[in-house]
C-alpha atoms as a PDB file:
ATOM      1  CA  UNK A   1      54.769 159.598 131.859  1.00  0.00           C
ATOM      2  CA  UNK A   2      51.678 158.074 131.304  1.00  0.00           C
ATOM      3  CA  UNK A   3      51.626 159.207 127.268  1.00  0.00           C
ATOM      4  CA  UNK A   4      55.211 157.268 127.487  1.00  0.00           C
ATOM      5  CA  UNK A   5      53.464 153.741 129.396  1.00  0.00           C
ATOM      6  CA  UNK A   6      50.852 153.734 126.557  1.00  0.00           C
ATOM      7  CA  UNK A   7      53.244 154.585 123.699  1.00  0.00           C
ATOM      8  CA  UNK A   8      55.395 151.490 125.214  1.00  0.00           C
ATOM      9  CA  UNK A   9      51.954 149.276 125.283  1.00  0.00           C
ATOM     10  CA  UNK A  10      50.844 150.168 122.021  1.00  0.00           C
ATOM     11  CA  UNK A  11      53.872 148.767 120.593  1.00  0.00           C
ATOM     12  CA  UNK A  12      53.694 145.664 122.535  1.00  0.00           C
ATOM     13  CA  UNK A  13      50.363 145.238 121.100  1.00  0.00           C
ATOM     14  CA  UNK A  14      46.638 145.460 122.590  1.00  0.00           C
ATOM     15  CA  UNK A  15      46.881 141.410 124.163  1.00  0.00           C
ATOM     16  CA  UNK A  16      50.252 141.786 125.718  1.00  0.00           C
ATOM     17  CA  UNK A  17      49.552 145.645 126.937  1.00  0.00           C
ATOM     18  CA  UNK A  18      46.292 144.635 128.748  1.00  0.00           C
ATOM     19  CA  UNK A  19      48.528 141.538 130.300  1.00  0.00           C
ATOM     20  CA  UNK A  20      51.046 144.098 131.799  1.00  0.00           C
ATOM     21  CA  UNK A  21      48.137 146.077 132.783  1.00  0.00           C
ATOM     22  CA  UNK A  22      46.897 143.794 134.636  1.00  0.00           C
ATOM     23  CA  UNK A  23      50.173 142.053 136.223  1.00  0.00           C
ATOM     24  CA  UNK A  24      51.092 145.709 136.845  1.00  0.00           C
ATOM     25  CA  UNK A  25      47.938 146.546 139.012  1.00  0.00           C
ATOM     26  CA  UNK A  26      48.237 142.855 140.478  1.00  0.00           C
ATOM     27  CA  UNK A  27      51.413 143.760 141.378  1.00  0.00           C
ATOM     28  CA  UNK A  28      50.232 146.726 143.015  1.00  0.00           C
ATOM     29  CA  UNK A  29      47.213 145.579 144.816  1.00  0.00           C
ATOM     30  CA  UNK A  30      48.924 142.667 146.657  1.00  0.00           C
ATOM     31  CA  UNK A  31      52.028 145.216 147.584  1.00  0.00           C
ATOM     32  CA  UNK A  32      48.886 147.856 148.971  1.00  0.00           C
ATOM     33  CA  UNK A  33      47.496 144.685 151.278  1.00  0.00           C
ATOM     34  CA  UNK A  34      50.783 143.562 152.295  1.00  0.00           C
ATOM     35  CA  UNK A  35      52.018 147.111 153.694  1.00  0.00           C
ATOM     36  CA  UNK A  36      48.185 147.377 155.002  1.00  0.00           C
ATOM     37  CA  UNK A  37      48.793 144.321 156.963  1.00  0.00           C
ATOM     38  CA  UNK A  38      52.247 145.420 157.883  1.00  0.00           C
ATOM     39  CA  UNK A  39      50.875 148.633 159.255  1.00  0.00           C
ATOM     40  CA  UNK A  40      48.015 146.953 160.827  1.00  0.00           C
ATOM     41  CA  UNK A  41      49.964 144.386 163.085  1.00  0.00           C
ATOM     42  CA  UNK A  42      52.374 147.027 163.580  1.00  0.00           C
ATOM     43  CA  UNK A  43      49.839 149.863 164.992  1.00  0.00           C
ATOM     44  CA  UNK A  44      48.170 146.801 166.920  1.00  0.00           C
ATOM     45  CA  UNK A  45      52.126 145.765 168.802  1.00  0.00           C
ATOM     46  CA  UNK A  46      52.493 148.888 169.673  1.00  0.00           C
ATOM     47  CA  UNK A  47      49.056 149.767 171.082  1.00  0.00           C
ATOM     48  CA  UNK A  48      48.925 148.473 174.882  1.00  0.00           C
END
């Protein structure tokens, strides 16, 4: 899978490859701290 992701990248080019990179893990980061806060504020509601 991950042979495949830098196979794709490659062909894209080093500029546009470290872009995706780094809108991927964007991406990523803000979905992690979104569900964290999710979780949070739900574990908090249902805690009396």
């Amino acid at each position: 899978m991950k042979k495949m992701l830098f196979g794709v990248m490659r062909k894209l080019g080093a500029l546009t490859g470290q872009k995706v990179v780094m809108i991927v893990s964007a991406v990523i980061a803000l979905g992690g701290v979104t569900a964290r806060a999710d979780y949070t504020s739900t574990v908090l509601a249902d805690s009396p």
